[in-house]
N, C-alpha and C. Protein backbone atom coordinates (compact mmCIF):
# COMPACT_ATOMS: atom_id res chain seq x y z
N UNK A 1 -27.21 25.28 -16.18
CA UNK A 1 -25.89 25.46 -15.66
C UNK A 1 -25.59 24.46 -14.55
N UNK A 2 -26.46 24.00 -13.56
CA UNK A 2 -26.27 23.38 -12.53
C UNK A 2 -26.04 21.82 -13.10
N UNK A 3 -26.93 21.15 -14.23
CA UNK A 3 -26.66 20.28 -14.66
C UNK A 3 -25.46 20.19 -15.67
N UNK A 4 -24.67 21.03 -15.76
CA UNK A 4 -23.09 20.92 -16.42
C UNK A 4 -22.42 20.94 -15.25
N UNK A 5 -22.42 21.41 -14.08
CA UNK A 5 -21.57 21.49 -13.06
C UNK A 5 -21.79 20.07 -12.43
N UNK A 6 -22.95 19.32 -12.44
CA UNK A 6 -23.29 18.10 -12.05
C UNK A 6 -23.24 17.05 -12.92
N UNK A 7 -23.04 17.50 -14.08
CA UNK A 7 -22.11 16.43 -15.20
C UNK A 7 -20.45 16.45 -14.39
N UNK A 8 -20.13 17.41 -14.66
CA UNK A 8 -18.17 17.41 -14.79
C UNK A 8 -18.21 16.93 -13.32
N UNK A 9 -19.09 16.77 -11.83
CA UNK A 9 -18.66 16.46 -11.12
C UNK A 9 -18.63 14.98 -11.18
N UNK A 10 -19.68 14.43 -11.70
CA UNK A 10 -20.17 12.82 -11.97
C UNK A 10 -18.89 12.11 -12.73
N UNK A 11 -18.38 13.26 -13.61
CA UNK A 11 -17.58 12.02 -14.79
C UNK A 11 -16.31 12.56 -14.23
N UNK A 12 -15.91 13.48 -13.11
CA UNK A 12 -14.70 13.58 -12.38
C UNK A 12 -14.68 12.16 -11.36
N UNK A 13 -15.51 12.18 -10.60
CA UNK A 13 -15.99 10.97 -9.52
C UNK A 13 -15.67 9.47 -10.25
N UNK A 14 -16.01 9.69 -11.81
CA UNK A 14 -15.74 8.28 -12.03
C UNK A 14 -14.81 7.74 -12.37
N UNK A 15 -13.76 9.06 -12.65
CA UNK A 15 -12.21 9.15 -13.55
C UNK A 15 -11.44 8.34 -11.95
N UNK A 16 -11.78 9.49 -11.11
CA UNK A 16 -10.97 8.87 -9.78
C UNK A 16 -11.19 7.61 -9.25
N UNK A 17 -12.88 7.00 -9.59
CA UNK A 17 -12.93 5.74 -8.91
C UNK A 17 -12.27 4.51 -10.01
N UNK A 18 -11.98 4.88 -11.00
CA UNK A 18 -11.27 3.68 -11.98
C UNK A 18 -9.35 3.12 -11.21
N UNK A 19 -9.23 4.65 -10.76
CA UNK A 19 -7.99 4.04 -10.25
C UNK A 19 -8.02 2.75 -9.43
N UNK A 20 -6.76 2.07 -9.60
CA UNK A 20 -6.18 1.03 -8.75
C UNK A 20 -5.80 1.80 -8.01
N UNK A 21 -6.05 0.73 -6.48
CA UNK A 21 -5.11 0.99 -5.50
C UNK A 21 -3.70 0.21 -4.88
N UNK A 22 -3.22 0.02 -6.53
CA UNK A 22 -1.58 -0.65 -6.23
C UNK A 22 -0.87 0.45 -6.31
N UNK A 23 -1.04 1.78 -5.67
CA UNK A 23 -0.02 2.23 -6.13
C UNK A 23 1.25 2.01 -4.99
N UNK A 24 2.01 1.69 -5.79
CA UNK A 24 3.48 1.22 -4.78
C UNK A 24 4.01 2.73 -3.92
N UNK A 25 4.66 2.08 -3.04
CA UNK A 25 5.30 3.47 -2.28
C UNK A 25 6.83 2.73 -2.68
N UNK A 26 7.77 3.92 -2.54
CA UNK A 26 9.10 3.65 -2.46
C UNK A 26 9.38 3.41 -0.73
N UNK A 27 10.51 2.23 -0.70
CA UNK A 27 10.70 2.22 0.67
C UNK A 27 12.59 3.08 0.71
N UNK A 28 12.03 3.46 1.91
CA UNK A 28 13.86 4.54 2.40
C UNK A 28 14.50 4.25 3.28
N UNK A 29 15.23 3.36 2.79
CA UNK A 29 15.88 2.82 4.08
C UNK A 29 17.82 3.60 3.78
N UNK A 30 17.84 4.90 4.76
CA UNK A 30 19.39 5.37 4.23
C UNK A 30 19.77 5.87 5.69
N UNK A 31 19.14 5.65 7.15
CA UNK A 31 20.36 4.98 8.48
C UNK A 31 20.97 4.56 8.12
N UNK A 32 22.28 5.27 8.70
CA UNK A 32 23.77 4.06 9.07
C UNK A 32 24.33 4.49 10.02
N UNK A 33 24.75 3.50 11.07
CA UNK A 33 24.98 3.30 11.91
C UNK A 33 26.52 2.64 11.65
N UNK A 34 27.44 4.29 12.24
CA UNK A 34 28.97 3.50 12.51
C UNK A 34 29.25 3.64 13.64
N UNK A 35 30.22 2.42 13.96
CA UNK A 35 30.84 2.02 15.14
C UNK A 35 32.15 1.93 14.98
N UNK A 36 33.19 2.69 15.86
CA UNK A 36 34.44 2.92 15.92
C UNK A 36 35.46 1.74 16.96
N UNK A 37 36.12 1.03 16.37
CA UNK A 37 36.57 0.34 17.57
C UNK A 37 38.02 0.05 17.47
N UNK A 38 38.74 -0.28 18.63
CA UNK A 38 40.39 -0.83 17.93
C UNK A 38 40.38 -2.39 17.84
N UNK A 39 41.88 -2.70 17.58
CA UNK A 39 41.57 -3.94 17.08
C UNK A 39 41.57 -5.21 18.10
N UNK A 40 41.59 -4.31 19.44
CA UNK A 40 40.46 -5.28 20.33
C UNK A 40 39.30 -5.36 20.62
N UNK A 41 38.16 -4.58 20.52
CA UNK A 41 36.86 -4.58 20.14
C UNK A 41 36.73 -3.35 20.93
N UNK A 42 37.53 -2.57 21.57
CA UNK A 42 37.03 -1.18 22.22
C UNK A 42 36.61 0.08 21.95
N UNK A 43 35.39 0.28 22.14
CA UNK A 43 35.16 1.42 21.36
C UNK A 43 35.91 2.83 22.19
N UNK A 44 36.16 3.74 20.54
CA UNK A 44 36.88 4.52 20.22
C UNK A 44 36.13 5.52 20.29
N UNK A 45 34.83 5.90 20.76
CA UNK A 45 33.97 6.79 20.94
C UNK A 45 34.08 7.51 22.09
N UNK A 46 34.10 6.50 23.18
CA UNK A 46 33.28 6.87 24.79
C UNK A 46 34.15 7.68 25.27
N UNK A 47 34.65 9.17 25.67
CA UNK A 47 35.16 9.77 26.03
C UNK A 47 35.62 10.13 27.48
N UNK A 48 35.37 8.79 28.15
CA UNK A 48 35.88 8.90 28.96
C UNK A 48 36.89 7.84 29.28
N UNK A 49 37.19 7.29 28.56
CA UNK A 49 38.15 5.79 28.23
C UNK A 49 39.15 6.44 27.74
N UNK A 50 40.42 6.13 27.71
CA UNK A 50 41.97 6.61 27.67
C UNK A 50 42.05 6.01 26.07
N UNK A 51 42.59 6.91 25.01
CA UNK A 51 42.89 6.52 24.01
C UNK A 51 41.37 6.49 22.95
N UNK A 52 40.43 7.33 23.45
CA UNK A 52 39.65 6.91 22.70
C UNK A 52 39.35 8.52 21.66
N UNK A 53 38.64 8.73 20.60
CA UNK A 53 38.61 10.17 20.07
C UNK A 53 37.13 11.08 20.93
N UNK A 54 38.05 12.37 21.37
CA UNK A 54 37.26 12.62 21.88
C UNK A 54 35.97 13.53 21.32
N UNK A 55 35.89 13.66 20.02
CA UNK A 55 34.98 14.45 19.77
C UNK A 55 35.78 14.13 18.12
N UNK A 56 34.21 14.32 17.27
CA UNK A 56 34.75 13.94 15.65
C UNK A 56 33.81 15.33 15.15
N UNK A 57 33.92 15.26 13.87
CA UNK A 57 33.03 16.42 12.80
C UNK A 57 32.97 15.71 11.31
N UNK A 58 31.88 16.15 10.70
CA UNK A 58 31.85 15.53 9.47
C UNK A 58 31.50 16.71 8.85
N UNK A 59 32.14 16.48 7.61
CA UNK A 59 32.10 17.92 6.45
C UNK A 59 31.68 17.22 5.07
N UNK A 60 30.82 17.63 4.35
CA UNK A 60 30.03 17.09 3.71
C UNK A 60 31.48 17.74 2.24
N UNK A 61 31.88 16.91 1.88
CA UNK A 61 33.69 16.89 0.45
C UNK A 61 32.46 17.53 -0.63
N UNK A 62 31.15 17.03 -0.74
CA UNK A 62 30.62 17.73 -2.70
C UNK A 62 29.66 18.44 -1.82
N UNK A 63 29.79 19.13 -0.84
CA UNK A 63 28.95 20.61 -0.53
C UNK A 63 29.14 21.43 -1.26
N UNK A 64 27.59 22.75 -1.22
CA UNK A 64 28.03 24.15 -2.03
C UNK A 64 29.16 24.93 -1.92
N UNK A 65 29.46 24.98 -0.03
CA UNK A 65 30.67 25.67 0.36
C UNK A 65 31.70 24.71 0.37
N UNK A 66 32.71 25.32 1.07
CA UNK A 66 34.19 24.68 1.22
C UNK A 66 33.75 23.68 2.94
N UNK A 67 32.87 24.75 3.51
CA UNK A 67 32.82 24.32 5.01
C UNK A 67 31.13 23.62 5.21
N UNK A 68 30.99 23.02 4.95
CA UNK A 68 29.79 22.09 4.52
C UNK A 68 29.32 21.26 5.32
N UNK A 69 28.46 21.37 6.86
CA UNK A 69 28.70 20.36 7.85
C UNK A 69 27.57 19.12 7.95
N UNK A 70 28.25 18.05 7.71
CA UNK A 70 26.76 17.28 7.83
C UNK A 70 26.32 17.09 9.00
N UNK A 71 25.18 17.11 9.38
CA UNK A 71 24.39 16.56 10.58
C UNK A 71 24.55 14.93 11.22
N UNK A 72 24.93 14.86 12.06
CA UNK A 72 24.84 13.73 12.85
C UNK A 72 24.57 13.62 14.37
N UNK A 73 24.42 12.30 14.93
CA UNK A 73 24.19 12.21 16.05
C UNK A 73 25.12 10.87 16.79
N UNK A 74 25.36 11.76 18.09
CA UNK A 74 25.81 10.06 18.73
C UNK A 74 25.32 9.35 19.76
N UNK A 75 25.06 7.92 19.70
CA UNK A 75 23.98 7.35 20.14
C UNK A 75 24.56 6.35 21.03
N UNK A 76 24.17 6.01 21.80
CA UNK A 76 24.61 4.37 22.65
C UNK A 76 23.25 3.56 22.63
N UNK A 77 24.38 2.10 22.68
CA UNK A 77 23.04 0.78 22.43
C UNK A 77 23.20 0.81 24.25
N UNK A 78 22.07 -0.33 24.36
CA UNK A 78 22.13 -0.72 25.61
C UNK A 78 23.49 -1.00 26.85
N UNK A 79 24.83 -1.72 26.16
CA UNK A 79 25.89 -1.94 26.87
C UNK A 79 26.54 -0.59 26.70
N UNK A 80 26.11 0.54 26.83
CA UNK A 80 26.67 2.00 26.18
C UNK A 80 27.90 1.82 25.48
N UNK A 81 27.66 1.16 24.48
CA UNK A 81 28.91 1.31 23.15
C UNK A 81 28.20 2.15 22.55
N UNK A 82 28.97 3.28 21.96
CA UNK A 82 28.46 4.41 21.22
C UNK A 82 28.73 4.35 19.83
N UNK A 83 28.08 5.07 18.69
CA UNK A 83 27.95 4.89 17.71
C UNK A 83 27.37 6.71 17.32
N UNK A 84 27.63 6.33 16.16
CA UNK A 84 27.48 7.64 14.79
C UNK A 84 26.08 7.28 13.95
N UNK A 85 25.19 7.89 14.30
CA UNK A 85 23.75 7.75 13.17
C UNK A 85 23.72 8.93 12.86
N UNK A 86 24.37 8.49 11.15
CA UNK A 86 23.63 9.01 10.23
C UNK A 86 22.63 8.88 9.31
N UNK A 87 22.12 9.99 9.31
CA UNK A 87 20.74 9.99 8.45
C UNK A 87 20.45 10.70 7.25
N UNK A 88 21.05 11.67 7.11
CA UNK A 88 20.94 12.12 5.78
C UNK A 88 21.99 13.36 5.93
N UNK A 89 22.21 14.52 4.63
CA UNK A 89 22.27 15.41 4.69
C UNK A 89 23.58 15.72 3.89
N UNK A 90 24.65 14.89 3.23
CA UNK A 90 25.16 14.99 2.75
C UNK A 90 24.63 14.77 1.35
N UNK A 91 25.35 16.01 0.17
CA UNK A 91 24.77 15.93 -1.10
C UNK A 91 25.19 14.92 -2.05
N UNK A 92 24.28 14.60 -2.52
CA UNK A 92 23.96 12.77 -3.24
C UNK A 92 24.56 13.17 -5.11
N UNK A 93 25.64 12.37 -5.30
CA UNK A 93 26.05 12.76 -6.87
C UNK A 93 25.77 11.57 -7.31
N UNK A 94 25.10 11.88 -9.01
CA UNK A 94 24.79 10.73 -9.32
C UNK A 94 25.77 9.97 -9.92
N UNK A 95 26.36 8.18 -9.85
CA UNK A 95 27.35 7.91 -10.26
C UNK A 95 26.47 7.07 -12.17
N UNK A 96 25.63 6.61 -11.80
CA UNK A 96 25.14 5.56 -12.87
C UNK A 96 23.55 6.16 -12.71
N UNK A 97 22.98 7.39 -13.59
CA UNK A 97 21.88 7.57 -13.25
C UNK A 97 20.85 7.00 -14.48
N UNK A 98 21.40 6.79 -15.76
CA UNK A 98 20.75 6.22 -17.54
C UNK A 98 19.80 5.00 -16.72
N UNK A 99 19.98 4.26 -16.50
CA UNK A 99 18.48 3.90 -16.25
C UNK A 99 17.77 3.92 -15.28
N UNK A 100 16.55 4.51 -15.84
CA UNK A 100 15.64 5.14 -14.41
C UNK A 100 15.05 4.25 -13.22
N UNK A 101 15.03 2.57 -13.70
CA UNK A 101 14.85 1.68 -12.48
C UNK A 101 16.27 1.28 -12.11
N UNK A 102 17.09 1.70 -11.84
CA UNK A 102 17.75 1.44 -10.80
C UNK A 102 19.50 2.24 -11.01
N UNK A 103 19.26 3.32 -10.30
CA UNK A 103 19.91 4.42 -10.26
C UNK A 103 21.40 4.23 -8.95
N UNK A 104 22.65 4.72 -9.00
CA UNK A 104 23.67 4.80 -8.51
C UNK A 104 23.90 6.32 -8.00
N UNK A 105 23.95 6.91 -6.77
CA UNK A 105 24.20 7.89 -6.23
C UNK A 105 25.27 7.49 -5.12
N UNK A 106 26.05 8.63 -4.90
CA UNK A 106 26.96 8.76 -3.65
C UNK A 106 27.26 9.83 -3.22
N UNK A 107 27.66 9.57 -1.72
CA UNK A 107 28.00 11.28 -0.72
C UNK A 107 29.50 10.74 -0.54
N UNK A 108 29.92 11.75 -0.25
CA UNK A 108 31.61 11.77 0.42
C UNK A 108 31.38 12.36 1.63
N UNK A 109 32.06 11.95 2.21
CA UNK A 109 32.26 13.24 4.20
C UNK A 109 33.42 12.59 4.41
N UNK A 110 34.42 13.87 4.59
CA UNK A 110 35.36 14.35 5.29
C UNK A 110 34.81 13.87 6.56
N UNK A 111 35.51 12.78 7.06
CA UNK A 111 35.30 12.41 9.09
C UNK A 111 36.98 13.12 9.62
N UNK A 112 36.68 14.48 10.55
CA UNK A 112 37.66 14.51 11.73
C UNK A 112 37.85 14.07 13.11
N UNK A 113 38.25 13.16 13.08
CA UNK A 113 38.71 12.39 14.59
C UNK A 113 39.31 13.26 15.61
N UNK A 114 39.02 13.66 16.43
CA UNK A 114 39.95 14.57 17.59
C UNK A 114 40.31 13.34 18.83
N UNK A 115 41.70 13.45 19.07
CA UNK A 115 42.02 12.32 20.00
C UNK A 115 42.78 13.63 21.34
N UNK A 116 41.90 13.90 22.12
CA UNK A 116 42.63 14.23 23.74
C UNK A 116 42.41 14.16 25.10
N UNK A 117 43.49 14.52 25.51
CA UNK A 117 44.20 13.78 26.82
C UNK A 117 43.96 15.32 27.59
N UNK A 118 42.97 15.11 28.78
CA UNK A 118 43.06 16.87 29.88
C UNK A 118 43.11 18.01 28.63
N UNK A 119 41.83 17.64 28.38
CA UNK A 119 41.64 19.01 27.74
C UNK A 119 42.74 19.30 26.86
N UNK A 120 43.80 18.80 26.73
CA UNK A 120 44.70 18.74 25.45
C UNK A 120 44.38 18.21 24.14
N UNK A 121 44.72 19.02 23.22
CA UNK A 121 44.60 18.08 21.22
C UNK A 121 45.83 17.53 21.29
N UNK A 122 46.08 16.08 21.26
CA UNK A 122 46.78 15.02 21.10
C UNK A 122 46.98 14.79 19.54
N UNK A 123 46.04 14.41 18.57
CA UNK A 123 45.92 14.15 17.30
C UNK A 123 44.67 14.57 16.77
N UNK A 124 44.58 14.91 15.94
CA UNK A 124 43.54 14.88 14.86
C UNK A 124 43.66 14.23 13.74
N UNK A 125 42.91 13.32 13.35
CA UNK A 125 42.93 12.26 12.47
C UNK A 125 41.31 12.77 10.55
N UNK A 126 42.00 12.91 9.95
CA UNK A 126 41.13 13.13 8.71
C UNK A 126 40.81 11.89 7.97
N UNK A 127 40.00 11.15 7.50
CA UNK A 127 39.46 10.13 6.80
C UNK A 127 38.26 10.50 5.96
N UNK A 128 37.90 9.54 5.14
CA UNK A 128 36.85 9.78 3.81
C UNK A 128 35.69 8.58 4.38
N UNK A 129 34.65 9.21 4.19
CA UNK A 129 33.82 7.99 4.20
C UNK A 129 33.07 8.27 2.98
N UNK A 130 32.53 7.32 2.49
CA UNK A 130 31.45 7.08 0.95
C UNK A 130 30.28 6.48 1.35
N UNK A 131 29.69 6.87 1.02
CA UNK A 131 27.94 6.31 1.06
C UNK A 131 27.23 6.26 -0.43
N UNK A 132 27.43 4.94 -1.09
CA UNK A 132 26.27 4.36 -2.18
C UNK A 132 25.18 4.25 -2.01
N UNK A 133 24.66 5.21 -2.54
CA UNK A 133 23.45 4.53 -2.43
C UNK A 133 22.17 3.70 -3.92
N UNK A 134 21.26 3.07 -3.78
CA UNK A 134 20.48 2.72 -4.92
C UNK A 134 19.12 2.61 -4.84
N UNK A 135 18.86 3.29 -6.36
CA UNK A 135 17.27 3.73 -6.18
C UNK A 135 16.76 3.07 -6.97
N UNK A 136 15.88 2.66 -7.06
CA UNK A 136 14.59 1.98 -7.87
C UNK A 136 13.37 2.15 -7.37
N UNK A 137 12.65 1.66 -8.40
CA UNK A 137 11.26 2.08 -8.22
C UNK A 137 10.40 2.02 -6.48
N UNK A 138 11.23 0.79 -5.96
CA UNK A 138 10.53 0.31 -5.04
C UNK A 138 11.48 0.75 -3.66
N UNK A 139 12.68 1.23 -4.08
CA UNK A 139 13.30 1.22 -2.80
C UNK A 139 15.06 2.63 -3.13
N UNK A 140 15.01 3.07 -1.69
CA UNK A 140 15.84 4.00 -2.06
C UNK A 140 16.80 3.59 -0.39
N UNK A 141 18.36 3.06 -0.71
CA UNK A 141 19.06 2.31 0.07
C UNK A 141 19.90 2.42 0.19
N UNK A 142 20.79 2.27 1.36
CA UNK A 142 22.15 2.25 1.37
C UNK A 142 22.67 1.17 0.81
N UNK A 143 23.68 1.28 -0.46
CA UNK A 143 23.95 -0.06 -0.73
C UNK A 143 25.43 -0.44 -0.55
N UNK A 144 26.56 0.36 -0.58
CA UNK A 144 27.72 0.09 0.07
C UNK A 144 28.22 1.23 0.61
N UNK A 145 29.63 0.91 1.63
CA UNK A 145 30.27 2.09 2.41
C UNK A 145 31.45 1.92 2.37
N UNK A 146 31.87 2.94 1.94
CA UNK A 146 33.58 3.14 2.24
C UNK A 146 34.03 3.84 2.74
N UNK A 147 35.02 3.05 3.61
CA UNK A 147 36.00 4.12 4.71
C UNK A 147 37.67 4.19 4.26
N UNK A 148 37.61 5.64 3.74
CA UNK A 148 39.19 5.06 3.34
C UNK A 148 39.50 4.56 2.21
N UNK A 149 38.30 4.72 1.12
CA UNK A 149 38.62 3.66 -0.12
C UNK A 149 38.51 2.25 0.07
N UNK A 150 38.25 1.21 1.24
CA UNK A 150 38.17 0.28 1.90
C UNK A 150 36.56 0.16 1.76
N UNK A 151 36.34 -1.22 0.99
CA UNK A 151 34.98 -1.15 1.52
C UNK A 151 34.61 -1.86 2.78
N UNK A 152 33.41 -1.20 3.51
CA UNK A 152 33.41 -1.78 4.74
C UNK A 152 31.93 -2.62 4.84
N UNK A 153 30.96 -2.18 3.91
CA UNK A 153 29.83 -2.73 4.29
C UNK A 153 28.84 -2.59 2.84
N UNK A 154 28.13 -3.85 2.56
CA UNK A 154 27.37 -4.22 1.53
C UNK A 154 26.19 -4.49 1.47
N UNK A 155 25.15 -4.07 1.37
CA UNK A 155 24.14 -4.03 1.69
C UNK A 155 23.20 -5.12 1.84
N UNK A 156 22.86 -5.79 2.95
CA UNK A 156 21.81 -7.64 2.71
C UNK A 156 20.79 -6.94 3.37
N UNK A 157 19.86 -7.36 1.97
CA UNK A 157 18.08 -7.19 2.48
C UNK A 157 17.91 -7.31 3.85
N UNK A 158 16.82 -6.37 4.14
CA UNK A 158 16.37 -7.06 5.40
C UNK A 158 16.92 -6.52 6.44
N UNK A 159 18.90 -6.03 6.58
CA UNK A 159 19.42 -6.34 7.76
C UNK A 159 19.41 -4.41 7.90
N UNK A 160 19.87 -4.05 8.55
CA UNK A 160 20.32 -2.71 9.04
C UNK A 160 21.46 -2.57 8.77
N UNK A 161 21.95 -1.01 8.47
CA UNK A 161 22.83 -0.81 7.48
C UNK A 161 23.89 -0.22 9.13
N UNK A 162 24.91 -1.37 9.24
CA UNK A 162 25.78 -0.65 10.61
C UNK A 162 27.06 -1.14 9.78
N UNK A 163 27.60 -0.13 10.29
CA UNK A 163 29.65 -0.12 9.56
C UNK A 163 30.62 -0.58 11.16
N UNK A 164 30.88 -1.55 10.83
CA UNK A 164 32.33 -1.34 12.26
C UNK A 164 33.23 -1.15 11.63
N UNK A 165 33.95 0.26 12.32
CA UNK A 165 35.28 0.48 11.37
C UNK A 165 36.77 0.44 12.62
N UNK A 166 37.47 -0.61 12.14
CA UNK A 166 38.56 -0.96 13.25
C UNK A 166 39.93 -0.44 13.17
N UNK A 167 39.87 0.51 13.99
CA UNK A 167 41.15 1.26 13.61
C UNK A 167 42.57 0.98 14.59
């Protein structure tokens, strides 16, 4: 008995050592980073600047519910211009999924802009944003963005996926 248990372990040991070790990883690159500005370069974030929105929400349009909130965060670079990183969490529909190396998905979010003045609601502003994304074997990416039906950003190797959207 001990020498059948010391067979199946021997010819298990040798099954595993035949593998290669190419096995590829997928890379995930799906940050994006938007930046709100007018059409003098001022950002439309910082809430303490006159005219700027003071607080936004994103609602995920192909959620289970009606009220569907995606997760985000808001961030400042070094010159505190602020920005929107998102990272995931809106649900991914497939647009072009037939071939399995290199697949077409997208999210929708409902963006609400709140614009006020002393604690007053001035405006609230509703817009669409789109997020493409593309999968293949080797990589799962943001590949374009739309704000508005407008595309705003296309995906180049290499770079980081940031939207300026100039309103």
């Amino acid at each position: 008995m001990r020498n059948i248990v010391f067979g199946i372990l021997v010819v298990c040991l040798a099954v595993l050592s035949c593998r290669t070790g190419d096995d590829d990883l997928q890379k995930i690159d799906q940050i994006l980073n938007i930046y709100m500005k007018n059409g003098a370069g001022r950002d439309l974030l910082h809430q303490k600047k006159d005219q700027t929105y003071f607080t936004y929400s994103m609602n995920d349009v192909n959620g289970i519910k009606d009220i569907a909130p995606v997760s985000s965060t808001l961030r400042a670079t070094a010159d505190s211009t602020l920005f929107i990183e998102y990272i995931a969490g809106a649900r991914r529909i497939g647009l072009d999924t037939l071939d399995p190396n290199n697949k077409t998905y997208h999210s929708v979010i409902a963006v609400s802009l709140i614009k006020k003045r002393n604690n007053t609601i001035l405006d609230t502003i509703n817009e669409k944003l789109e997020i493409q994304y593309r999968m293949t074997p080797s990589v799962f990416e943001v590949s374009k963005v739309y704000y508005n039906d407008t595309l705003r950003f296309t995906k180049t190797p290499g770079a980081s996926n940031v939207v300026t959207i100039v309103k």
